[in-house]
PDB file of N, CA and C in Angstrom:
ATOM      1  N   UNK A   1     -46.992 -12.192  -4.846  1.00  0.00           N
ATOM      2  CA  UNK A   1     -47.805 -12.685  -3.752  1.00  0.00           C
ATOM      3  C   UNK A   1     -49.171 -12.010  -3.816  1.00  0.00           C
ATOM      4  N   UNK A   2     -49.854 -12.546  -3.528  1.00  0.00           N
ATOM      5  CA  UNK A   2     -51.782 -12.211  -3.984  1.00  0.00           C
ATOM      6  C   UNK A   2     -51.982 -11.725  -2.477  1.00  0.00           C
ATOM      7  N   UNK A   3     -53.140 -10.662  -2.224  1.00  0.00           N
ATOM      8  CA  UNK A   3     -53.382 -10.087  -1.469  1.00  0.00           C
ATOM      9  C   UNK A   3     -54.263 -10.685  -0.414  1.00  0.00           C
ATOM     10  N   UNK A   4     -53.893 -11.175   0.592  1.00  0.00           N
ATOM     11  CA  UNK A   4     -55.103 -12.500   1.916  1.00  0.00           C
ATOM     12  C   UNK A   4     -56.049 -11.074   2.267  1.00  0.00           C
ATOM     13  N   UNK A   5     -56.332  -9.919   2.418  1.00  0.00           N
ATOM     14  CA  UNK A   5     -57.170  -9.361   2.936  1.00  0.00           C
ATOM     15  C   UNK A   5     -58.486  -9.335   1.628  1.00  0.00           C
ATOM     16  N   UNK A   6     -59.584  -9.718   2.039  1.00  0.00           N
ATOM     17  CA  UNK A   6     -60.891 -10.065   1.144  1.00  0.00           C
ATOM     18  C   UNK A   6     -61.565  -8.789   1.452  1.00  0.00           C
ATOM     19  N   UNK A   7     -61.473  -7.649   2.310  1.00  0.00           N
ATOM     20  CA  UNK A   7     -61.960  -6.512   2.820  1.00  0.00           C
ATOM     21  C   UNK A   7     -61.923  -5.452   1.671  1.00  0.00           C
ATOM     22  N   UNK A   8     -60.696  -5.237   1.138  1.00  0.00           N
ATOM     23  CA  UNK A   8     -60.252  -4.378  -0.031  1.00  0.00           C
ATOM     24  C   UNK A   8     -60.812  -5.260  -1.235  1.00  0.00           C
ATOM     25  N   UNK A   9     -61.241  -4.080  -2.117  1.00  0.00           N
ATOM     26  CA  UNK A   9     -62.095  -4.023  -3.670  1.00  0.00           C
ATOM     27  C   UNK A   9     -60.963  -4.725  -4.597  1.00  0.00           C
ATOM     28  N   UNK A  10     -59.797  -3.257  -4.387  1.00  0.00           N
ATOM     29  CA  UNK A  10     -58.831  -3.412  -5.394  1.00  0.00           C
ATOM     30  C   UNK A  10     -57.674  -2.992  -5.085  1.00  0.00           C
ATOM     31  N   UNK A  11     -56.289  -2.060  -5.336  1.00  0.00           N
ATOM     32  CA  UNK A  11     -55.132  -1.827  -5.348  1.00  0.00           C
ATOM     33  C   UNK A  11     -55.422  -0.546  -4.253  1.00  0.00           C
ATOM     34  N   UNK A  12     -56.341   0.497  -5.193  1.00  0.00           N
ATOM     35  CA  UNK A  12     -56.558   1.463  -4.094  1.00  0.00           C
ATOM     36  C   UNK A  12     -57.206   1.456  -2.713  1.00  0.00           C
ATOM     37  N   UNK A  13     -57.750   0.902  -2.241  1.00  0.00           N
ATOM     38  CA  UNK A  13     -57.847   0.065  -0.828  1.00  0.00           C
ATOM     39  C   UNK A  13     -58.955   0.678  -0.247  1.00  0.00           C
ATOM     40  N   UNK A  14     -59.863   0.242  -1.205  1.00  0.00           N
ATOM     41  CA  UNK A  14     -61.479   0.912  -1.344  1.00  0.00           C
ATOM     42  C   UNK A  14     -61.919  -0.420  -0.514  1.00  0.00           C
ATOM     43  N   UNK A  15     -62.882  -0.423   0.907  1.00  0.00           N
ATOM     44  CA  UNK A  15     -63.153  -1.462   1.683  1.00  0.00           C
ATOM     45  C   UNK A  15     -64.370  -2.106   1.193  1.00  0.00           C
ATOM     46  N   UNK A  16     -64.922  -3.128   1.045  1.00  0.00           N
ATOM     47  CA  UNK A  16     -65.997  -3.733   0.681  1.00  0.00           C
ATOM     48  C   UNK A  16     -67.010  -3.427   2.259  1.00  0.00           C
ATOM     49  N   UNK A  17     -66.393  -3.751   3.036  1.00  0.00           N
ATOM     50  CA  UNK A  17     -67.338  -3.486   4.310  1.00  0.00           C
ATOM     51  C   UNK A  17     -66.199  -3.049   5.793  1.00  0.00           C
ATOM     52  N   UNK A  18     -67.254  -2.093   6.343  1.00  0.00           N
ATOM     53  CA  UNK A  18     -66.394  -1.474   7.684  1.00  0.00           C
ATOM     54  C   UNK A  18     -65.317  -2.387   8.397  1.00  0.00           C
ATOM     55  N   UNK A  19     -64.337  -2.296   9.102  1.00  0.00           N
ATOM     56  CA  UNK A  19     -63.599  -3.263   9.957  1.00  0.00           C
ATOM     57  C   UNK A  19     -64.770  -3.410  10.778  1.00  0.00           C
ATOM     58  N   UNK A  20     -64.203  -4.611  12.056  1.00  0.00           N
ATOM     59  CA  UNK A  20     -65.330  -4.619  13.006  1.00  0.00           C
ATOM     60  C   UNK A  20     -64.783  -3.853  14.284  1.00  0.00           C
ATOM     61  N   UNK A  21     -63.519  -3.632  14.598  1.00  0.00           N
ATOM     62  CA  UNK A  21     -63.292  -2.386  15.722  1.00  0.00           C
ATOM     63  C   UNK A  21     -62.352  -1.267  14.730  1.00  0.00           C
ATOM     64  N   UNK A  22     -62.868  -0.373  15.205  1.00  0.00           N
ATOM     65  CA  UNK A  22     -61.760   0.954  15.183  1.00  0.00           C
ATOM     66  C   UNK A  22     -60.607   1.258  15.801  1.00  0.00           C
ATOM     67  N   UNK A  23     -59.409   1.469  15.088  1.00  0.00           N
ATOM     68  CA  UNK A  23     -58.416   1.639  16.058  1.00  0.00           C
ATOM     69  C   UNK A  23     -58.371   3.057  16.486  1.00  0.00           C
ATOM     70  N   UNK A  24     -56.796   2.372  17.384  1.00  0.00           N
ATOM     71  CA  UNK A  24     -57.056   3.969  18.473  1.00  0.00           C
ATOM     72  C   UNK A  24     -56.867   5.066  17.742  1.00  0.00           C
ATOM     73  N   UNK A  25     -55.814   5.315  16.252  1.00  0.00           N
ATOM     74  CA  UNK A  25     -55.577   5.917  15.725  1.00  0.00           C
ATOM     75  C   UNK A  25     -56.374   6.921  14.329  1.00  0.00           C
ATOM     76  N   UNK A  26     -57.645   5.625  14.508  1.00  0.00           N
ATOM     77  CA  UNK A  26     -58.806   5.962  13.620  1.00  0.00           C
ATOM     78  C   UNK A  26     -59.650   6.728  14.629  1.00  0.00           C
ATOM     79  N   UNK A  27     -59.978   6.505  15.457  1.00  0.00           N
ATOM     80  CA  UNK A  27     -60.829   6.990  16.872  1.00  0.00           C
ATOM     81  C   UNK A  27     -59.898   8.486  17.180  1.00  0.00           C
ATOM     82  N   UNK A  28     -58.692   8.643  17.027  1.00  0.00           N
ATOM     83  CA  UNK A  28     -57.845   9.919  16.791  1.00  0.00           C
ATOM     84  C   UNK A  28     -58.835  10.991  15.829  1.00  0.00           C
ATOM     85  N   UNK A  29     -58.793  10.581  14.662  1.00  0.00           N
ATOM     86  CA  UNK A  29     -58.879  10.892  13.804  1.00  0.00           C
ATOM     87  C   UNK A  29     -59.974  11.616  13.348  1.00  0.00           C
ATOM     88  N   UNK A  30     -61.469  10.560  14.152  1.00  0.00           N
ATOM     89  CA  UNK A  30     -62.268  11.089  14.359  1.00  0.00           C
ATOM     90  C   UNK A  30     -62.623  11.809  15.147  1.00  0.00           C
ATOM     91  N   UNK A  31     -61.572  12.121  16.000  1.00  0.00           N
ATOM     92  CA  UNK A  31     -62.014  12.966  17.066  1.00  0.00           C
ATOM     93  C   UNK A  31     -61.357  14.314  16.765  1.00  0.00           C
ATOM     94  N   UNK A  32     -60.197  14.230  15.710  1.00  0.00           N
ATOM     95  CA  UNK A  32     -59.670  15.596  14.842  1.00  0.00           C
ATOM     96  C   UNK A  32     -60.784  16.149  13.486  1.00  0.00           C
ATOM     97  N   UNK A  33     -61.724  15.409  13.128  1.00  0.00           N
ATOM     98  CA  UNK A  33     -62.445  15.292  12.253  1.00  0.00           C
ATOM     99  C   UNK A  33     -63.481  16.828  13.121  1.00  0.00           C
ATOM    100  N   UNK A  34     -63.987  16.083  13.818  1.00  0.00           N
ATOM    101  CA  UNK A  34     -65.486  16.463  14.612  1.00  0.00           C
ATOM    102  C   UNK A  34     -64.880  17.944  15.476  1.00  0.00           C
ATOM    103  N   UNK A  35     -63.763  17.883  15.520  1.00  0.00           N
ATOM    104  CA  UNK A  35     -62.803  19.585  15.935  1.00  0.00           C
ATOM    105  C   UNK A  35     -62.767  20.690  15.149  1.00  0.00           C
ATOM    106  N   UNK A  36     -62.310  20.145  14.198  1.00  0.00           N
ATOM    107  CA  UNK A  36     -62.099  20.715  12.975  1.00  0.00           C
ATOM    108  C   UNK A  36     -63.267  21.325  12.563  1.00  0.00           C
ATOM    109  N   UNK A  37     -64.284  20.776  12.216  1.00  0.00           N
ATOM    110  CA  UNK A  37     -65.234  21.051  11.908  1.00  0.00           C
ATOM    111  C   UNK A  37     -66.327  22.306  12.730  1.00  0.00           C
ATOM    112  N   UNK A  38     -66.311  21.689  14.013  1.00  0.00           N
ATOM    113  CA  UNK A  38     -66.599  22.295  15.213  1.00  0.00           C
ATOM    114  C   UNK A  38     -66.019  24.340  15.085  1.00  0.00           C
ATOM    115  N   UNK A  39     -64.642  24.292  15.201  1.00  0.00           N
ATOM    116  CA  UNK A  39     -64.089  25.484  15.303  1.00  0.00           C
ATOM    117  C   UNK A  39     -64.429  25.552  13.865  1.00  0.00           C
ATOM    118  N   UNK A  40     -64.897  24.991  12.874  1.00  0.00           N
ATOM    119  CA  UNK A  40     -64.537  25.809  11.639  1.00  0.00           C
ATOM    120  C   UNK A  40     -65.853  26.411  11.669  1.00  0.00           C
ATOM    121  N   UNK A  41     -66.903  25.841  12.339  1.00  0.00           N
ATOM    122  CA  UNK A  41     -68.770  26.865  12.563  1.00  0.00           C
ATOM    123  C   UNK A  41     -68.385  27.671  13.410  1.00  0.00           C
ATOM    124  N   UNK A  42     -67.917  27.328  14.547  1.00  0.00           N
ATOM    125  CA  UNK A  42     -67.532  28.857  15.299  1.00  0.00           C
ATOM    126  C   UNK A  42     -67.028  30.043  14.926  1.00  0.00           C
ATOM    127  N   UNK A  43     -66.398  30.180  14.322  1.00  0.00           N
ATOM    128  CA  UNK A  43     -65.334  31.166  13.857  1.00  0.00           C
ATOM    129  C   UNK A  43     -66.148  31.960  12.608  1.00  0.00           C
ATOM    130  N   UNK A  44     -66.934  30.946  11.687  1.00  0.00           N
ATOM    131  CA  UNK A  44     -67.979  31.453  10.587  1.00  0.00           C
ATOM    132  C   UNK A  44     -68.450  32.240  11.282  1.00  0.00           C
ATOM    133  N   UNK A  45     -69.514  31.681  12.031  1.00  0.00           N
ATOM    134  CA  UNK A  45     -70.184  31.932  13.271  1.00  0.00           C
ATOM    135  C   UNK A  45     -70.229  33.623  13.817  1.00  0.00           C
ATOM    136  N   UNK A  46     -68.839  33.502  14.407  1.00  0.00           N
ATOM    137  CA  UNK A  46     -68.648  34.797  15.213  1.00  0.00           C
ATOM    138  C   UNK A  46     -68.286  35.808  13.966  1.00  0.00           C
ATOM    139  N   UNK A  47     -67.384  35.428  12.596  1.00  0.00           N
ATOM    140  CA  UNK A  47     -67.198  36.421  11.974  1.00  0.00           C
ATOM    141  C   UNK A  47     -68.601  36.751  11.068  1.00  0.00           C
ATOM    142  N   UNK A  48     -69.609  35.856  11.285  1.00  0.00           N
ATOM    143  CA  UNK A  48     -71.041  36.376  10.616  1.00  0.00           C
ATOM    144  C   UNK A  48     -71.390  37.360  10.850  1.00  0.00           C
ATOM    145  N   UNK A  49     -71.182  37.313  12.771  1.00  0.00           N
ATOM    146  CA  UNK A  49     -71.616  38.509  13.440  1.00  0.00           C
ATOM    147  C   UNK A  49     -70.802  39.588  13.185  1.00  0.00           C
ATOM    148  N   UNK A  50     -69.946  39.664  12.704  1.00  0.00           N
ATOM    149  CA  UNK A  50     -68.788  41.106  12.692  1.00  0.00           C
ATOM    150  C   UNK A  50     -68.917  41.919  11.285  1.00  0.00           C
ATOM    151  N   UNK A  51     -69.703  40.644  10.486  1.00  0.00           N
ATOM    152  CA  UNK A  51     -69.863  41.510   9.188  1.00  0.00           C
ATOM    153  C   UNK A  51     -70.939  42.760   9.041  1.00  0.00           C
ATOM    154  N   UNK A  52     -70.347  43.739   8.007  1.00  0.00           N
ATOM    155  CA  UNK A  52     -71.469  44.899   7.792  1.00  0.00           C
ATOM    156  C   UNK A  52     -72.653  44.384   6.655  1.00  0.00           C
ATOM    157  N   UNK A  53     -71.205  43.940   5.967  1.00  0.00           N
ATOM    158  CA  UNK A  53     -71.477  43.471   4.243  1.00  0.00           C
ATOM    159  C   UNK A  53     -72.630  42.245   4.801  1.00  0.00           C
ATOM    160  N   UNK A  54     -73.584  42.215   3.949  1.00  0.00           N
ATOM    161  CA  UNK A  54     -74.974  41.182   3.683  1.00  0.00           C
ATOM    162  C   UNK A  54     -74.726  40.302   3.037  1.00  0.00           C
ATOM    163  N   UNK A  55     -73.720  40.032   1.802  1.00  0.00           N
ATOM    164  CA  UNK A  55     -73.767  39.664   1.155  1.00  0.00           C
ATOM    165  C   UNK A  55     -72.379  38.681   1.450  1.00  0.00           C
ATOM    166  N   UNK A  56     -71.121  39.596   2.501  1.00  0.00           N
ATOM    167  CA  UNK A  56     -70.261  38.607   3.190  1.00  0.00           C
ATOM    168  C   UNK A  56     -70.888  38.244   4.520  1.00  0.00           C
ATOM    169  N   UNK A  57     -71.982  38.326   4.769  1.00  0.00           N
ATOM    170  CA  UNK A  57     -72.328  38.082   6.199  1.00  0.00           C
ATOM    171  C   UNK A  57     -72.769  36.442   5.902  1.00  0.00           C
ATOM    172  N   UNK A  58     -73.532  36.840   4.304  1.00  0.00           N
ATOM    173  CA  UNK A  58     -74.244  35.206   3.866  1.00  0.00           C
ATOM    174  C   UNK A  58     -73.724  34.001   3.814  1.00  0.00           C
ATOM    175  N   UNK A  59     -72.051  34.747   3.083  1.00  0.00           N
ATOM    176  CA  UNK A  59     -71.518  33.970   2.356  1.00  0.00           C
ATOM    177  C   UNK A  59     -70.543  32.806   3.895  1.00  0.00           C
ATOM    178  N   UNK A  60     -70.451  33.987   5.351  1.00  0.00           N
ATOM    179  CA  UNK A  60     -70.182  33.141   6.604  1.00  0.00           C
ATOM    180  C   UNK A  60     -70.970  32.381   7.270  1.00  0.00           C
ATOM    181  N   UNK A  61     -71.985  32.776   7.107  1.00  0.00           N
ATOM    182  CA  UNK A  61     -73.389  31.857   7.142  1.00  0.00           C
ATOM    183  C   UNK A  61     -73.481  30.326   6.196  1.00  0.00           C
ATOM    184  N   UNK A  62     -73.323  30.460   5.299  1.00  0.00           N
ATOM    185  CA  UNK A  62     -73.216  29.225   4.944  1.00  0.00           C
ATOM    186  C   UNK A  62     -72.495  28.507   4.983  1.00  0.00           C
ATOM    187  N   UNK A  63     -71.540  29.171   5.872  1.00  0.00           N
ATOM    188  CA  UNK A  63     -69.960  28.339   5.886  1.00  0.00           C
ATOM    189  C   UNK A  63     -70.338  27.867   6.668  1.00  0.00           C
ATOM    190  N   UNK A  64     -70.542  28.334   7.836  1.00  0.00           N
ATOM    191  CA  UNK A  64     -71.313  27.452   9.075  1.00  0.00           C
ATOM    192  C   UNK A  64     -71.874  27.048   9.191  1.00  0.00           C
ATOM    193  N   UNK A  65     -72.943  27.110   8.347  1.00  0.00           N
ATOM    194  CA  UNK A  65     -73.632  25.745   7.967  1.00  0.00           C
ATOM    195  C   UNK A  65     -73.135  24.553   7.372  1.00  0.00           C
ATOM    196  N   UNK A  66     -72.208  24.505   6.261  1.00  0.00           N
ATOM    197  CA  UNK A  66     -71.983  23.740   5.869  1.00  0.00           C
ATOM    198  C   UNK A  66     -70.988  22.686   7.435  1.00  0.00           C
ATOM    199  N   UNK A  67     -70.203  23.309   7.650  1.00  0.00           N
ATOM    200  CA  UNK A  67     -69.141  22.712   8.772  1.00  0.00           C
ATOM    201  C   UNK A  67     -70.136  22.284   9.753  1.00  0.00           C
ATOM    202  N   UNK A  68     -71.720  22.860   9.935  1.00  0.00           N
ATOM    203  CA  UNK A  68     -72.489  22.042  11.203  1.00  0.00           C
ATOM    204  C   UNK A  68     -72.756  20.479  10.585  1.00  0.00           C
ATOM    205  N   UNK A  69     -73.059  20.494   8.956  1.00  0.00           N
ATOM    206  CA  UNK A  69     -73.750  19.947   8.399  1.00  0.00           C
ATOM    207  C   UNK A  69     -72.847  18.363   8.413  1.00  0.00           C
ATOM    208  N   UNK A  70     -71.200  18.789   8.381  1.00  0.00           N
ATOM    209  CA  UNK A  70     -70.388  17.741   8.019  1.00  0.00           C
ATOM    210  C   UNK A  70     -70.038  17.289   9.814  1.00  0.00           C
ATOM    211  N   UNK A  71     -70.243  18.081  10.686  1.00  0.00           N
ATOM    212  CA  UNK A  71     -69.807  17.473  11.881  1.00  0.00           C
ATOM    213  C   UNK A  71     -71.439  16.769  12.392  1.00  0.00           C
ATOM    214  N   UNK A  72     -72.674  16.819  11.765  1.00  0.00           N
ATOM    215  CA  UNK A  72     -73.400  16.275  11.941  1.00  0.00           C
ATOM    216  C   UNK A  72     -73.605  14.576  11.447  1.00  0.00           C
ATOM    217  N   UNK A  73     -72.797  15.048  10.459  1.00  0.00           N
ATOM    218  CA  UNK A  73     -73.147  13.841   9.402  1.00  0.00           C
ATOM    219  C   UNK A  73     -71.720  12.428  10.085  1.00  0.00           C
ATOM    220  N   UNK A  74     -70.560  13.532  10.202  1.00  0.00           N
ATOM    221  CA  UNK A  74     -69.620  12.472  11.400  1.00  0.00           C
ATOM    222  C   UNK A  74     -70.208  11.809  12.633  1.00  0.00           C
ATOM    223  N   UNK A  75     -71.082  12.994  13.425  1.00  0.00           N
ATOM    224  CA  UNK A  75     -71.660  11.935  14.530  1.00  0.00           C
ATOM    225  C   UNK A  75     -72.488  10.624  13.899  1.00  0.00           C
ATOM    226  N   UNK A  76     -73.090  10.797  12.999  1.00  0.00           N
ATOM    227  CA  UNK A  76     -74.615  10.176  12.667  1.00  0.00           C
ATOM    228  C   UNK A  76     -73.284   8.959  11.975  1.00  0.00           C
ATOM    229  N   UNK A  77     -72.556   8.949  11.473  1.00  0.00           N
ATOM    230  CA  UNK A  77     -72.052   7.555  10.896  1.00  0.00           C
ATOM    231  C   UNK A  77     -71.453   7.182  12.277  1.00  0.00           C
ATOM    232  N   UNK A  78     -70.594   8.016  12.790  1.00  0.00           N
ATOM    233  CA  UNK A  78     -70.268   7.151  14.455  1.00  0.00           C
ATOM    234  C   UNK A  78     -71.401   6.665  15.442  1.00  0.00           C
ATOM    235  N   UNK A  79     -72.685   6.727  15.227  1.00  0.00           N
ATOM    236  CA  UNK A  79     -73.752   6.333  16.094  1.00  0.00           C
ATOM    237  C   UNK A  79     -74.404   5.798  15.518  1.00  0.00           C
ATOM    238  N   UNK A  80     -74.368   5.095  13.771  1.00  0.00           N
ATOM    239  CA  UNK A  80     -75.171   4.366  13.674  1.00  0.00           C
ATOM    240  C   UNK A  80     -74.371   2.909  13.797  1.00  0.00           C
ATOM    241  N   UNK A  81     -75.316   1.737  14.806  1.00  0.00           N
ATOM    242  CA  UNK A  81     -74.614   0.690  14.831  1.00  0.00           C
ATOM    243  C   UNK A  81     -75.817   0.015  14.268  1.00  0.00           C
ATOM    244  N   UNK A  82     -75.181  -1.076  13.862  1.00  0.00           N
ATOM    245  CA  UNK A  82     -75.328  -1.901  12.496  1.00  0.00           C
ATOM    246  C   UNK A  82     -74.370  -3.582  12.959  1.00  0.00           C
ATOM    247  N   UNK A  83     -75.444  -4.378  13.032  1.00  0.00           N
ATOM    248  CA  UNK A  83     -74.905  -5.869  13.545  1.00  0.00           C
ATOM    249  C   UNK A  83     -73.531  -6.248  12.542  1.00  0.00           C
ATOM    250  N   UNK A  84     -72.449  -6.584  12.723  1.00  0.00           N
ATOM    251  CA  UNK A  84     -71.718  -6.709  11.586  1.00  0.00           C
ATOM    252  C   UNK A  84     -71.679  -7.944  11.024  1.00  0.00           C
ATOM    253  N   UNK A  85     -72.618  -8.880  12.011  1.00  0.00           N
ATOM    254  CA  UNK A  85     -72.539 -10.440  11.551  1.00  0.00           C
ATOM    255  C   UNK A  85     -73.420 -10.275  10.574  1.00  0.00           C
ATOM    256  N   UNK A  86     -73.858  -9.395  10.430  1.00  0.00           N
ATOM    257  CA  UNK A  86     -75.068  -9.369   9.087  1.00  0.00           C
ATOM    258  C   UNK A  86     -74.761  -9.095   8.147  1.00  0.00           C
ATOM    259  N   UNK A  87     -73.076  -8.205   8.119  1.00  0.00           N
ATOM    260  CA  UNK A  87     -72.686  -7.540   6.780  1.00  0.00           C
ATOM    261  C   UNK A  87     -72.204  -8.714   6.067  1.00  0.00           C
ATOM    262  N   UNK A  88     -72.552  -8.368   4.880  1.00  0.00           N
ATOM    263  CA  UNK A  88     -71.502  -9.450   3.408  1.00  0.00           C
ATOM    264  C   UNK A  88     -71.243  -8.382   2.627  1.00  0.00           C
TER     265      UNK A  88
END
């Protein structure tokens, strides 16, 4: 039997274009996404401050950066809207 969804590329279920709603379980997901991330700058964060070492102080520093960088980049795809009657 041949596959009716035209959304998927190929077998591995790579999407050609976004659904048009999110489910509740994706909306979960993202909201474990943007947590995750969240406590993972905090914790850099506070153990930046606890370090003596400069060189481990850096290396928590960029951790927290990086984790601001990816919970930034989650909001910015959840807030950009984009007409979907336009997508092909």
């Amino acid at each position: 039997m041949q596959q009716q969804n035209t959304n998927f590329s190929n077998q591995q279920g790579i999407m050609q274009q976004p659904p048009v709603m999110v489910s509740t379980k994706d909306a979960l997901y993202f909201n474990d996404m943007l947590s995750w991330n969240l406590l993972a700058m905090k914790k850099a964060h506070f153990y930046a401050g606890q370090c003596q070492d400069p060189a481990l102080k850096t290396v928590f520093e960029q951790c927290g950066q990086m984790h601001q960088r990816h919970y930034e980049q989650i909001l910015k795809h959840l807030n950009t809207t984009q007409p979907f009657n336009n997508m092909q």
